[in-house]
N, C-alpha and C. Protein backbone atom coordinates (compact mmCIF):
# COMPACT_ATOMS: atom_id res chain seq x y z
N UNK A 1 -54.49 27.98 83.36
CA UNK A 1 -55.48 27.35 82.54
C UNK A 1 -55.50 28.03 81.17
N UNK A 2 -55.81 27.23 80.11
CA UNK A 2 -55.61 28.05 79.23
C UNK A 2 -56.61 28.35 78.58
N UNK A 3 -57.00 29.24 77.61
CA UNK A 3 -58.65 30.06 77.21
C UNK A 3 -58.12 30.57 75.43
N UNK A 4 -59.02 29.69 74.81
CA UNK A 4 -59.05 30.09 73.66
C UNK A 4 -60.34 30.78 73.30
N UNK A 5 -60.41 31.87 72.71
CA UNK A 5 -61.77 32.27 72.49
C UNK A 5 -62.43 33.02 73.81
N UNK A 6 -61.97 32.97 74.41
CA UNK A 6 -62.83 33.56 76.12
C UNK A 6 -63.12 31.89 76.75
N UNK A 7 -62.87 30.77 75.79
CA UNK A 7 -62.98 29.69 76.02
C UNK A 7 -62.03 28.81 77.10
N UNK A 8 -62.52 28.11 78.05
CA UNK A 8 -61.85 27.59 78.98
C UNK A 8 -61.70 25.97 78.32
N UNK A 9 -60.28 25.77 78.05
CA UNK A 9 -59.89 24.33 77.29
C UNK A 9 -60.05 23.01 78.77
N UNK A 10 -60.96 22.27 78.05
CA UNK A 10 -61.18 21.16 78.54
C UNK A 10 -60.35 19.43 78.50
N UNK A 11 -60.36 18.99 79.03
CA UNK A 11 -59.74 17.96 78.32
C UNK A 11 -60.71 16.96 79.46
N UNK A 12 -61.37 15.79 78.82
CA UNK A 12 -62.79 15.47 78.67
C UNK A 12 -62.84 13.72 78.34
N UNK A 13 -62.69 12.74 79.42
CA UNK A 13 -62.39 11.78 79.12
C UNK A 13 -63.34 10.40 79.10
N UNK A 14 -63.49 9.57 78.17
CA UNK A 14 -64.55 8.20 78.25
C UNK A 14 -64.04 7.17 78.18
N UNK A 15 -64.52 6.70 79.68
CA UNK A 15 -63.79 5.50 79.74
C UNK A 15 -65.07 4.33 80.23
N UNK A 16 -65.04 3.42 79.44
CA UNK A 16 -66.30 2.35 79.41
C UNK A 16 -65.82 1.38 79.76
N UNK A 17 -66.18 0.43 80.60
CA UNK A 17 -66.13 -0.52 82.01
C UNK A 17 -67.70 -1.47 81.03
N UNK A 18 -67.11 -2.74 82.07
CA UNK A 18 -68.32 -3.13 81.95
C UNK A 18 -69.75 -3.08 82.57
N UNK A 19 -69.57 -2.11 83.47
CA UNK A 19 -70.43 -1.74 84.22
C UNK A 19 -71.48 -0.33 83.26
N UNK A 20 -70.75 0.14 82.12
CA UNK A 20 -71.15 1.44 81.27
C UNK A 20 -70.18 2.46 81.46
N UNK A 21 -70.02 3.53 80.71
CA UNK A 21 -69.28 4.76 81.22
C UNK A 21 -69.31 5.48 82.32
N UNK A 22 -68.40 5.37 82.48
CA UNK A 22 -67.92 6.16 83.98
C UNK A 22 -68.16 7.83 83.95
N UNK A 23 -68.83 7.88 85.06
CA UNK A 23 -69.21 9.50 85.14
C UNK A 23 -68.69 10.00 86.38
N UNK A 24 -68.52 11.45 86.70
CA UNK A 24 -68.71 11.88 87.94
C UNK A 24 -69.64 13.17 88.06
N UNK A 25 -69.79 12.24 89.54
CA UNK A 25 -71.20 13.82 89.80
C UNK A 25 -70.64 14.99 90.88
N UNK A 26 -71.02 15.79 90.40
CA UNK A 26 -69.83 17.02 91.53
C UNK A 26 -71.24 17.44 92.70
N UNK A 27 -70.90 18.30 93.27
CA UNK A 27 -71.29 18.84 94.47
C UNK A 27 -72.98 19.12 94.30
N UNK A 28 -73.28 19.65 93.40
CA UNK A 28 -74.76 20.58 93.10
C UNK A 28 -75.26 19.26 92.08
N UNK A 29 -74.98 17.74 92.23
CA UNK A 29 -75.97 16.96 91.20
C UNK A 29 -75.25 17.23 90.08
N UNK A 30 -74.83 17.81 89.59
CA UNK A 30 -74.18 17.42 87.77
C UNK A 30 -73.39 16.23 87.21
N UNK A 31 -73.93 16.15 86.41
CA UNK A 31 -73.26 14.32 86.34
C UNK A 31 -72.58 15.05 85.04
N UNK A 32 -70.94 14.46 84.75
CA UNK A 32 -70.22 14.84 84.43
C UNK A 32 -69.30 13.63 83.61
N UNK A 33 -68.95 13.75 82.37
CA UNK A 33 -67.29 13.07 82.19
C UNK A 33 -66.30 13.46 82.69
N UNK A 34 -65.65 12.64 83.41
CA UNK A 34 -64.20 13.02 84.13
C UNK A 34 -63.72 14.26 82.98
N UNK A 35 -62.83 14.88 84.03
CA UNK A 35 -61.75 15.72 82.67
C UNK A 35 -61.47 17.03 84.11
N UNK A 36 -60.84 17.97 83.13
CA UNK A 36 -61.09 19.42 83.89
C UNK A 36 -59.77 20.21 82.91
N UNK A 37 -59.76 21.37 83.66
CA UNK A 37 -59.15 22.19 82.69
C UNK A 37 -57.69 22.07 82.27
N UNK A 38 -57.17 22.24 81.32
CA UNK A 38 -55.60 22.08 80.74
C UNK A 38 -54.47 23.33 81.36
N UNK A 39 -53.66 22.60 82.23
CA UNK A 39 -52.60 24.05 82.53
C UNK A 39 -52.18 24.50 81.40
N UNK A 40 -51.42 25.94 81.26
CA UNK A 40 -50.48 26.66 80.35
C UNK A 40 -49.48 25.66 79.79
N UNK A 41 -49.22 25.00 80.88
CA UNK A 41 -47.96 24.25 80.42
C UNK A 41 -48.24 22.66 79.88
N UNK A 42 -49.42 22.30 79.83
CA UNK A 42 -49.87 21.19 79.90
C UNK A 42 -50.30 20.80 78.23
N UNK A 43 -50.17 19.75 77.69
CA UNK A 43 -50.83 19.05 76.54
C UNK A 43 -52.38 18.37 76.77
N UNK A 44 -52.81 18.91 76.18
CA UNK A 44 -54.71 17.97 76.59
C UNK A 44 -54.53 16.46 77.30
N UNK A 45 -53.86 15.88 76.11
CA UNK A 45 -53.54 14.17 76.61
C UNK A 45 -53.29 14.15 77.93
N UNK A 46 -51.71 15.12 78.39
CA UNK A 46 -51.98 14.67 79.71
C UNK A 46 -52.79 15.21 80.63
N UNK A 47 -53.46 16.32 80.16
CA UNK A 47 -54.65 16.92 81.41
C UNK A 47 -55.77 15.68 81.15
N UNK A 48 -56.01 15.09 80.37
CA UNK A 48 -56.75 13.98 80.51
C UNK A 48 -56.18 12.88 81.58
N UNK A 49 -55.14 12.66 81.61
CA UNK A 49 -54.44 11.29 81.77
C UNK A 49 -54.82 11.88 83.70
N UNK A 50 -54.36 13.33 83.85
CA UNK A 50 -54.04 13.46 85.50
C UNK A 50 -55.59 13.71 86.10
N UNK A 51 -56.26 14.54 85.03
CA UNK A 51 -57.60 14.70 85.63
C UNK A 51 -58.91 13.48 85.50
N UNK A 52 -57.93 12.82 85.10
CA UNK A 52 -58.80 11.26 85.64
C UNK A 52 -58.76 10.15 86.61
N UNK A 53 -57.33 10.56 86.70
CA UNK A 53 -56.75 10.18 88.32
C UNK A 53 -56.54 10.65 89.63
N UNK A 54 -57.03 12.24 89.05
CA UNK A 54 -57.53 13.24 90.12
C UNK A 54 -58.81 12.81 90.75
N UNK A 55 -59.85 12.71 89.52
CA UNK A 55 -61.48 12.65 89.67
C UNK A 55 -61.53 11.19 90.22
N UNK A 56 -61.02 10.19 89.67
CA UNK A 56 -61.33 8.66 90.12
C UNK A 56 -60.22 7.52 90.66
N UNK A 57 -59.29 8.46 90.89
CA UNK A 57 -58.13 7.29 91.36
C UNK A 57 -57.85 6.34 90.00
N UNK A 58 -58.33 6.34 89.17
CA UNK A 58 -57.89 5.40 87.71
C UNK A 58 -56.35 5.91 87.34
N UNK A 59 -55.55 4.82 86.48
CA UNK A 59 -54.87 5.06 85.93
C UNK A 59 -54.47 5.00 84.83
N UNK A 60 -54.52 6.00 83.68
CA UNK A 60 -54.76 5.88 82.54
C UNK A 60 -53.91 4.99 81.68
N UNK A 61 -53.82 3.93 80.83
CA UNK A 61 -52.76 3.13 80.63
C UNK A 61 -52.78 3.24 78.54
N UNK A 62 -54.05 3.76 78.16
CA UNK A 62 -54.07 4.09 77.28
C UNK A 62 -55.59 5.46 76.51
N UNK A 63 -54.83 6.31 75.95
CA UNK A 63 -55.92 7.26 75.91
C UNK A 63 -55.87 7.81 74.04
N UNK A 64 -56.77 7.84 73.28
CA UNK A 64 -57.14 7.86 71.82
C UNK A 64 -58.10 9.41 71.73
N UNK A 65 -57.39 10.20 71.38
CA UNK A 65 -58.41 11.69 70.68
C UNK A 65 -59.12 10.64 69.86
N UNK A 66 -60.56 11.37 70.19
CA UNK A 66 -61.66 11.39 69.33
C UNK A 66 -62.54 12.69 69.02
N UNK A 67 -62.31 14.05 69.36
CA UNK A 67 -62.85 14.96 68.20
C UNK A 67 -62.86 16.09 69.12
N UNK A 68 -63.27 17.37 68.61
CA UNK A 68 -63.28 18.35 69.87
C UNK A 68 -64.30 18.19 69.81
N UNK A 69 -64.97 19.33 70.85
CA UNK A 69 -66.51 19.51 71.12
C UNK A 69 -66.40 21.48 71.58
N UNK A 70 -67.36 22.07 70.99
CA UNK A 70 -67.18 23.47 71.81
C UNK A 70 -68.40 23.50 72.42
N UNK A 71 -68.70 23.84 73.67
CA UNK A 71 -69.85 23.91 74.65
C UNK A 71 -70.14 25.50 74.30
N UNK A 72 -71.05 26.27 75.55
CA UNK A 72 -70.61 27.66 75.65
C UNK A 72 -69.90 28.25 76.58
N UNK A 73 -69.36 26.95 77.47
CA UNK A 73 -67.89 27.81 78.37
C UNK A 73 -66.86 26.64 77.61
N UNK A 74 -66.42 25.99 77.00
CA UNK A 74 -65.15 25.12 77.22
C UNK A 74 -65.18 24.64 75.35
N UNK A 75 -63.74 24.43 75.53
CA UNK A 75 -63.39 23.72 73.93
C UNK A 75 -62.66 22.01 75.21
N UNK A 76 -63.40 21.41 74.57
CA UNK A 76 -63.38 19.93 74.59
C UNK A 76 -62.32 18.87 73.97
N UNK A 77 -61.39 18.31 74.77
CA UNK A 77 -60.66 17.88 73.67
C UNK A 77 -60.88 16.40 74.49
N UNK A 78 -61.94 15.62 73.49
CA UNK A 78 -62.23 14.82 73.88
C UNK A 78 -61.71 12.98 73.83
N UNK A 79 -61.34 12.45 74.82
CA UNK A 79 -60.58 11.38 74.53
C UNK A 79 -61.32 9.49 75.17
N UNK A 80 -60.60 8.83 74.48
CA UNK A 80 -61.61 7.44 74.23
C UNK A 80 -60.00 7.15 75.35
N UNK A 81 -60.56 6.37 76.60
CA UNK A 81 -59.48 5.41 77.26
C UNK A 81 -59.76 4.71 78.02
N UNK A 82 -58.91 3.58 78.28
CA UNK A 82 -58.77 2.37 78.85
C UNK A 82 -57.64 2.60 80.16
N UNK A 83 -58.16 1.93 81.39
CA UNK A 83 -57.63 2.71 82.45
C UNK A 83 -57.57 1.36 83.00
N UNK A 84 -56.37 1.27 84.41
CA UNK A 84 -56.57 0.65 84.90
C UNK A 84 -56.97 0.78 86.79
N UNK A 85 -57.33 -0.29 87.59
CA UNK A 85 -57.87 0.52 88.85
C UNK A 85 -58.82 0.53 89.53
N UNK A 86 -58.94 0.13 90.59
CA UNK A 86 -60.53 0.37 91.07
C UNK A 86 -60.88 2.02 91.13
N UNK A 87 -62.27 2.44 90.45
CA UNK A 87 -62.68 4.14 90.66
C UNK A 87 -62.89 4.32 91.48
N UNK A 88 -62.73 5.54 92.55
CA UNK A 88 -63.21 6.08 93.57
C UNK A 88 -63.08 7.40 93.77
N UNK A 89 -64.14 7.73 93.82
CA UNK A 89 -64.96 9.81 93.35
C UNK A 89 -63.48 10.64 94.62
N UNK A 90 -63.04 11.50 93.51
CA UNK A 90 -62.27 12.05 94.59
C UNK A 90 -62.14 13.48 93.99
N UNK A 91 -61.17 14.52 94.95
CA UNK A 91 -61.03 15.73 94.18
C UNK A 91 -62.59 16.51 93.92
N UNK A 92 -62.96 17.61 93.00
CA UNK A 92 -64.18 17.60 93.12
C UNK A 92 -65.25 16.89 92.41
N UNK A 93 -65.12 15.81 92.20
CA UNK A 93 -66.31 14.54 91.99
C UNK A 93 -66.45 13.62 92.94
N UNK A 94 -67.85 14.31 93.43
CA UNK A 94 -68.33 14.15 94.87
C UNK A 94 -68.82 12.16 94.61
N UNK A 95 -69.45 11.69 93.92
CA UNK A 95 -69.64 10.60 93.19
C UNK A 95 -69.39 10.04 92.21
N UNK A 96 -69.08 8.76 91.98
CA UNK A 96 -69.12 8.29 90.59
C UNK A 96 -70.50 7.17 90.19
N UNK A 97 -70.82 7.24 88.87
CA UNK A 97 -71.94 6.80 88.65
C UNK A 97 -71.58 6.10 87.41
N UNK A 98 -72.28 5.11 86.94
CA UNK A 98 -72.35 4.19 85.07
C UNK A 98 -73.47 4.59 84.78
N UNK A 99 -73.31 5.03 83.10
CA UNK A 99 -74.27 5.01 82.66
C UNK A 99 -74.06 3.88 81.51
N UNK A 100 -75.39 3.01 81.97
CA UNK A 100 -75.52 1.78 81.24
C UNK A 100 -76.26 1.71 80.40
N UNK A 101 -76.93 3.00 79.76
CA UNK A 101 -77.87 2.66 78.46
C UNK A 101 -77.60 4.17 77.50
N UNK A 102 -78.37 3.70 76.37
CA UNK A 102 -78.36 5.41 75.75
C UNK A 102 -78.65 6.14 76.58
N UNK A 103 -77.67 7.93 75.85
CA UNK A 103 -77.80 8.73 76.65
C UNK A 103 -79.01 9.03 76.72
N UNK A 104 -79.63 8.98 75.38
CA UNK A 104 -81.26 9.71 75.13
C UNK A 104 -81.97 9.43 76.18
N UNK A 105 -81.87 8.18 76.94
CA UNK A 105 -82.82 7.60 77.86
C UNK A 105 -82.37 7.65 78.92
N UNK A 106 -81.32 8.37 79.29
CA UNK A 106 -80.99 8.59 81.00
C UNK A 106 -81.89 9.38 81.52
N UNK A 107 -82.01 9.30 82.96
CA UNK A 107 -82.71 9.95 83.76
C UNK A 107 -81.28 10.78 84.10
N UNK A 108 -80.17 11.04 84.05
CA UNK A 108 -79.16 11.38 84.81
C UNK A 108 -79.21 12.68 84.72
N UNK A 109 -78.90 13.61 86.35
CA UNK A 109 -78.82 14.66 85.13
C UNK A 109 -77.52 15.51 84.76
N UNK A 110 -77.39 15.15 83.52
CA UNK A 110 -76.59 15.21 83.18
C UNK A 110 -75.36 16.69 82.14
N UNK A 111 -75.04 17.29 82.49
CA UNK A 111 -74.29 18.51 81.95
C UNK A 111 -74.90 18.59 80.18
N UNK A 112 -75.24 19.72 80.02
CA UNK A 112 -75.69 19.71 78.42
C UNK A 112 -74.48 19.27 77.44
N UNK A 113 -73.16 19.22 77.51
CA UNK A 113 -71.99 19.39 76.97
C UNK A 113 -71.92 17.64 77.23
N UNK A 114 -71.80 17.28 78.24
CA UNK A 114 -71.58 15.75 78.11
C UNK A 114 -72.83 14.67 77.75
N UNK A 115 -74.05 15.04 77.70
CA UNK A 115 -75.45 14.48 76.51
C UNK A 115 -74.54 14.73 74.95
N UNK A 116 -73.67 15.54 74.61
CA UNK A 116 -74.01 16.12 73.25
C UNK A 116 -72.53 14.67 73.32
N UNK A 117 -71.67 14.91 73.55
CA UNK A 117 -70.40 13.97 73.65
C UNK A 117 -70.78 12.75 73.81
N UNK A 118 -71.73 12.15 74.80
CA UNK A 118 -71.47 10.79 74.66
C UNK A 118 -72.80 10.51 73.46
N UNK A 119 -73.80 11.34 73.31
CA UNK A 119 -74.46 10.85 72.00
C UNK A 119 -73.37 11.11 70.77
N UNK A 120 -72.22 12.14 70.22
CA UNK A 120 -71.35 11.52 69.79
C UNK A 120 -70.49 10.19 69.54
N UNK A 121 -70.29 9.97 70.85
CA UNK A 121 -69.44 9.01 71.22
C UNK A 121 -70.27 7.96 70.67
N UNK A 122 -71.69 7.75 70.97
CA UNK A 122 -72.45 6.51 70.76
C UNK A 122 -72.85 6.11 69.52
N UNK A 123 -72.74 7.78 68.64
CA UNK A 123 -73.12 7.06 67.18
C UNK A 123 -71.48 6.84 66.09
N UNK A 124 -70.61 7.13 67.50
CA UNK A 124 -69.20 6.88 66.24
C UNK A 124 -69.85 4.94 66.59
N UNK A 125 -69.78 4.47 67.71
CA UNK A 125 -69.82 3.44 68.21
C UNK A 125 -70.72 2.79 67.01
N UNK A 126 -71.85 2.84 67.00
CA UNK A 126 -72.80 2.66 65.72
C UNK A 126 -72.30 2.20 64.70
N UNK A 127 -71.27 3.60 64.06
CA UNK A 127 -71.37 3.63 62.96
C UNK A 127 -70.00 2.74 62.71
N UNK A 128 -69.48 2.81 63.87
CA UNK A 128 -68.20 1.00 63.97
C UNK A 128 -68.73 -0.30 63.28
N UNK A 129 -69.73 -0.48 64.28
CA UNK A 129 -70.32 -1.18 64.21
C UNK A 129 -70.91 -2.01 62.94
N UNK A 130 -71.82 -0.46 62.00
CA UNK A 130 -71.95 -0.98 60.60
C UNK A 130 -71.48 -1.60 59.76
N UNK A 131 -70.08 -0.94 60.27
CA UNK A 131 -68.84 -1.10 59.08
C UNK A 131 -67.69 -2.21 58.92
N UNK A 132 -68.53 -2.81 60.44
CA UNK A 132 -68.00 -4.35 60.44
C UNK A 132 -66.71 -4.04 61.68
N UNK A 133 -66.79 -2.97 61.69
CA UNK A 133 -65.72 -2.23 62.95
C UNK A 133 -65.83 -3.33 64.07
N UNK A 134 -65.06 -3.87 65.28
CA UNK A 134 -65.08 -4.01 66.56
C UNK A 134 -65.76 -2.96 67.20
N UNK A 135 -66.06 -3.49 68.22
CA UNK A 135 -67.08 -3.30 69.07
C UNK A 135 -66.48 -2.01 70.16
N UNK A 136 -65.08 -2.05 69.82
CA UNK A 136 -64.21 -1.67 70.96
C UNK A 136 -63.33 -0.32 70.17
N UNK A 137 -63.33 0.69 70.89
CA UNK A 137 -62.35 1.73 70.11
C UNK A 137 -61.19 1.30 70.02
């Protein structure tokens, strides 16, 4: 795994269904974005691509960096994708869950690091939006 900073590198993935973004919840209740840590030998992209098919049986068919994020254990390398697949919680994401509205207003509970990411995520979405952007990354 690799550690920048004392930092454990993440690779951290959103993938929106029409059902809302796909989450997983691990063992102790934490509701989570798919992802997990990057081998030595590994590029973020594909620790995204495997640790989403680890966590949900998905298969990633297209995946877009959208920004880092630093928590206080992990550097985030966070990615926008389109998967194909029925999900099903596997590996250690004990569940999978949608979240179908702002984050602000979830009851979920949800990892402090992935509130801060998908309220990211939601005001790039926004600010698409303004700018006459599609709806769609």
């Amino acid at each position: 795994m690799i550690r920048i900073s004392g930092k454990r590198t993440r690779a951290t993935v959103i993938v929106r269904t029409e059902q809302g973004v796909l989450l997983a919840g691990d063992q102790s209740g934490l509701v989570l974005l798919p992802g997990g840590g990057v081998d030595h030998d590994e590029l973020p992209i594909s620790a995204a691509a495997r640790e989403l098919h680890e966590e949900t049986g998905l298969i990633a068919i297209s995946l877009r960096f959208m920004f880092h994020h630093e928590s206080p254990t992990n550097l985030h390398h966070v990615y926008f994708c389109e998967a194909e697949g029925a999900p099903v919680a596997a590996d250690d994401a004990e569940y999978l869950v949608f979240l179908d509205q702002p984050v602000r207003e979830s009851p979920l509970n949800l990892s402090p690091a992935t509130r801060t990411i998908l309220a990211r995520f939601e005001a790039w979405m926004l600010e698409g939006a303004k700018n006459g952007l599609p709806g769609d990354v």
